[in-house]
N, C-alpha and C. Protein backbone atom coordinates (compact mmCIF):
# COMPACT_ATOMS: atom_id res chain seq x y z
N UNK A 1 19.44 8.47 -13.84
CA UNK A 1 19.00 7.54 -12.83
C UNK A 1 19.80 7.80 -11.56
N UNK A 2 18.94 7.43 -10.71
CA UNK A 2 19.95 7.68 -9.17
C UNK A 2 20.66 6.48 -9.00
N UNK A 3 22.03 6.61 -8.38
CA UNK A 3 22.34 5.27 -8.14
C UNK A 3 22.47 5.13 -6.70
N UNK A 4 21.99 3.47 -6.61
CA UNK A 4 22.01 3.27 -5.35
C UNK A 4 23.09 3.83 -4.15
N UNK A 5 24.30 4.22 -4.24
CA UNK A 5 25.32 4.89 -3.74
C UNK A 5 24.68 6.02 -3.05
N UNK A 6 23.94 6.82 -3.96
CA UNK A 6 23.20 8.15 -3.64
C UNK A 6 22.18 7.53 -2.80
N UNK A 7 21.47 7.27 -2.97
CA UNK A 7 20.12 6.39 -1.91
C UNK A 7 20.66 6.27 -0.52
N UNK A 8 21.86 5.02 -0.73
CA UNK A 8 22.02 5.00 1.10
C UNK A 8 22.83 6.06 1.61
N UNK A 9 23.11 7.51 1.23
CA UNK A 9 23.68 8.46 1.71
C UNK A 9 22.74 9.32 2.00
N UNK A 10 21.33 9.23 1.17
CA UNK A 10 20.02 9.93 1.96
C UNK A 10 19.66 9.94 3.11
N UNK A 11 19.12 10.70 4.04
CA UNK A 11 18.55 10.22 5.10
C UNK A 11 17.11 9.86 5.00
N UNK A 12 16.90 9.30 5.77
CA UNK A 12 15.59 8.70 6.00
C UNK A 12 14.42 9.97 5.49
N UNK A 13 14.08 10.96 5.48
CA UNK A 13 13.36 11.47 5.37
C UNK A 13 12.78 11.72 3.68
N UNK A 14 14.30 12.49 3.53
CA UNK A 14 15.09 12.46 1.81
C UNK A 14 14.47 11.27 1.27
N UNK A 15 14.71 9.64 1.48
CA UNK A 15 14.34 8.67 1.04
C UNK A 15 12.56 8.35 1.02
N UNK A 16 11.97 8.61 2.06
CA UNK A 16 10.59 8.84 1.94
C UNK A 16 10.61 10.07 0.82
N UNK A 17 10.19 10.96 0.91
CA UNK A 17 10.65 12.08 -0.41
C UNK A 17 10.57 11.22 -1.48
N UNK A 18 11.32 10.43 -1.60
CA UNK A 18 11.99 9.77 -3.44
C UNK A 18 10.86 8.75 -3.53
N UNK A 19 10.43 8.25 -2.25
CA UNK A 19 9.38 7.27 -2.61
C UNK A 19 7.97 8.02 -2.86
N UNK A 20 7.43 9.02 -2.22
CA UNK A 20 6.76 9.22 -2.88
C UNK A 20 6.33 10.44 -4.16
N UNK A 21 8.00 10.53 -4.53
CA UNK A 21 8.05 11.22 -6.32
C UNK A 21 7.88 9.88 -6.69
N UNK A 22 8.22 8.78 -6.59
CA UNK A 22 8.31 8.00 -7.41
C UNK A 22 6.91 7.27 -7.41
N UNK A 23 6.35 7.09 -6.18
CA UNK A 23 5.17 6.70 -6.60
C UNK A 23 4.26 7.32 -7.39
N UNK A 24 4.06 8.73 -6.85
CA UNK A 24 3.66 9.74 -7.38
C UNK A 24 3.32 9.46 -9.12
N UNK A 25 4.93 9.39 -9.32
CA UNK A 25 5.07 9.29 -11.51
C UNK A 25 3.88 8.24 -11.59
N UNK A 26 4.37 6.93 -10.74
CA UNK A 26 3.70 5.40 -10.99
C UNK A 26 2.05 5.83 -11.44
N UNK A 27 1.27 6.53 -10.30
CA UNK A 27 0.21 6.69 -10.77
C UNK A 27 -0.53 7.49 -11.19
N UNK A 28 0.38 8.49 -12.41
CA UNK A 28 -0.22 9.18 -13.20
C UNK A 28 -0.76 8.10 -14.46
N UNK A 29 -0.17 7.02 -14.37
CA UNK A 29 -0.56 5.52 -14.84
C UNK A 29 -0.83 4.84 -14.85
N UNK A 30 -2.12 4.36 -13.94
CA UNK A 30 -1.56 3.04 -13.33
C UNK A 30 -2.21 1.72 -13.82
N UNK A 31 -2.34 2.03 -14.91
CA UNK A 31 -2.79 0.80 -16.04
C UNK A 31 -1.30 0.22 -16.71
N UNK A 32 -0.19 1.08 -16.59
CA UNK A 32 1.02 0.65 -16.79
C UNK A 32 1.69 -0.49 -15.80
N UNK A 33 1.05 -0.34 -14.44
CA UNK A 33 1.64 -1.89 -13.28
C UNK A 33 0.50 -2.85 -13.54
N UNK A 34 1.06 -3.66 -13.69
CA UNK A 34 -0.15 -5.55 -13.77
C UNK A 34 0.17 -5.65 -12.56
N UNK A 35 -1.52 -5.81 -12.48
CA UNK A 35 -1.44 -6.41 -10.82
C UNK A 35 -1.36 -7.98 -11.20
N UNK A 36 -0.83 -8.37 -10.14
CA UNK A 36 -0.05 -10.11 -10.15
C UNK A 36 -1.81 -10.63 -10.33
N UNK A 37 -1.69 -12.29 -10.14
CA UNK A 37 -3.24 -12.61 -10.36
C UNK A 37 -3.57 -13.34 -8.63
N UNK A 38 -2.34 -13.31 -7.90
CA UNK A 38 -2.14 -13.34 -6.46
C UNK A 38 -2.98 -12.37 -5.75
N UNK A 39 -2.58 -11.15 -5.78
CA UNK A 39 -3.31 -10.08 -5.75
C UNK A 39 -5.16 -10.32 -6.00
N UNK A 40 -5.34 -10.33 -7.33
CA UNK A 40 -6.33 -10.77 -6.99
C UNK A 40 -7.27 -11.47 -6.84
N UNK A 41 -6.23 -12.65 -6.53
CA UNK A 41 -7.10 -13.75 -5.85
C UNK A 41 -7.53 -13.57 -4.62
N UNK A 42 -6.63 -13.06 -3.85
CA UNK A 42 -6.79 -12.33 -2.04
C UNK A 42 -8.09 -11.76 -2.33
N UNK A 43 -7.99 -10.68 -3.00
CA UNK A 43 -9.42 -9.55 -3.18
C UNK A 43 -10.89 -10.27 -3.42
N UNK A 44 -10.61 -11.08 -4.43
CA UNK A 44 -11.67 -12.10 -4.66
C UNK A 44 -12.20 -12.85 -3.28
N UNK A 45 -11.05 -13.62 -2.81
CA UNK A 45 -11.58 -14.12 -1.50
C UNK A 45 -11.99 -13.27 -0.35
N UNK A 46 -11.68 -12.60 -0.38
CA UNK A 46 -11.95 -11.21 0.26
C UNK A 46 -13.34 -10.81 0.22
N UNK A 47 -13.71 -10.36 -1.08
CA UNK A 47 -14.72 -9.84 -1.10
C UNK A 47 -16.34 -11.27 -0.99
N UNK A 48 -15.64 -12.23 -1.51
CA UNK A 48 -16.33 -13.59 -0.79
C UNK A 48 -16.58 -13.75 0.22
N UNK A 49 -15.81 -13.51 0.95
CA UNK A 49 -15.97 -13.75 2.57
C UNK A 49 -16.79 -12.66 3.54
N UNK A 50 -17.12 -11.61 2.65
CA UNK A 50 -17.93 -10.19 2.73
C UNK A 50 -18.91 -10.51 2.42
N UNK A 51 -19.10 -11.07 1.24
CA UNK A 51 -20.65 -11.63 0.83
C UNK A 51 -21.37 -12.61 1.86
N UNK A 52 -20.62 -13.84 1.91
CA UNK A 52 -21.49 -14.71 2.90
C UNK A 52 -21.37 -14.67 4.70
N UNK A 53 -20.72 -13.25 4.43
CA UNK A 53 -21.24 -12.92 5.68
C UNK A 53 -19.98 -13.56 7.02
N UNK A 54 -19.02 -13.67 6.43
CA UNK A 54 -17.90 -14.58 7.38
C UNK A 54 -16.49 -13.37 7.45
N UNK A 55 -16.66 -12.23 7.39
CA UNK A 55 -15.71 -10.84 7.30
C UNK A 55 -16.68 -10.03 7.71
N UNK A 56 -16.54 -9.12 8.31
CA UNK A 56 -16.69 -7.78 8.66
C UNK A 56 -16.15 -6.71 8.26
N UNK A 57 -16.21 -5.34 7.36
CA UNK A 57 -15.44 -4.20 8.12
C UNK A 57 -15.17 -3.25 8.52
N UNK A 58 -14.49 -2.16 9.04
CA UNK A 58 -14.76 -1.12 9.82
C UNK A 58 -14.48 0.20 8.74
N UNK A 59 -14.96 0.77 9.49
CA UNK A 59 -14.72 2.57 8.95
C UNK A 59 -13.54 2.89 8.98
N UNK A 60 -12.97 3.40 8.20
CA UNK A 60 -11.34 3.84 7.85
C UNK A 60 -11.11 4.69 9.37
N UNK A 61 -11.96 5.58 10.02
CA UNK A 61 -11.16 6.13 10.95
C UNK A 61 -11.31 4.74 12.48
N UNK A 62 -12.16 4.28 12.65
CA UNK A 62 -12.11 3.06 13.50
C UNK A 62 -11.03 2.22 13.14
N UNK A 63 -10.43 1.63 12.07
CA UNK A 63 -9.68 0.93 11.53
C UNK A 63 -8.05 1.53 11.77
N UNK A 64 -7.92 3.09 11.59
CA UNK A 64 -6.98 3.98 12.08
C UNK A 64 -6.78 3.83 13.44
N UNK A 65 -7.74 3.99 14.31
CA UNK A 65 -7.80 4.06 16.08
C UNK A 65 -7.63 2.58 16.12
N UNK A 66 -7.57 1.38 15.64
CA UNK A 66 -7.63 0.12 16.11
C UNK A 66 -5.96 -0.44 16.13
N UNK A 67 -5.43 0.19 14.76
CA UNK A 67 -4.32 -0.12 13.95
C UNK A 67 -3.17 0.64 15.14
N UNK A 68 -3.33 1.76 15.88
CA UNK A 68 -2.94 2.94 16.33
C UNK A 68 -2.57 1.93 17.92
N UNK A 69 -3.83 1.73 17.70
CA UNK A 69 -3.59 0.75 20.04
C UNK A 69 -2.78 -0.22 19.57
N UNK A 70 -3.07 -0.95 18.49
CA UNK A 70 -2.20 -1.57 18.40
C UNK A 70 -0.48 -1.95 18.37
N UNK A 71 -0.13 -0.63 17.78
CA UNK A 71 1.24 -0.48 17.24
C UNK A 71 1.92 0.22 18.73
N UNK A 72 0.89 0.62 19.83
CA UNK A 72 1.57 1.24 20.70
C UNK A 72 1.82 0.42 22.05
């Protein structure tokens, strides 16, 4: 196991790296993480609010360009 000691001596990049080996392992599985029932209650309401017509949503690259003006 890594110990945290090693972690905050990574740099930032190194540490992205470890996150996604580690996610990586996570979903060669991913019937092994329970999703909370929080989770999907959001999704549920979510996809409710899609049905009767009270949500909208956009195309992943519109949603990219929207997310993008935003952050700048």
């Amino acid at each position: 196991m890594i110990a945290q000691s090693e972690i905050r001596q990574m740099t930032l990049p190194e540490k992205f790296v470890l996150l996604e080996t580690v996610w990586a392992e996570i979903a060669i599985d991913p019937d092994q993480v329970e999703v909370p029932q929080w989770h999907k209650d959001v999704l549920d309401q979510r996809d409710l609010a899609l049905q009767e017509g009270r949500a909208t949503v956009l195309e992943w690259e519109e949603a990219k360009k929207q997310i993008d003006q935003a952050i700048r």
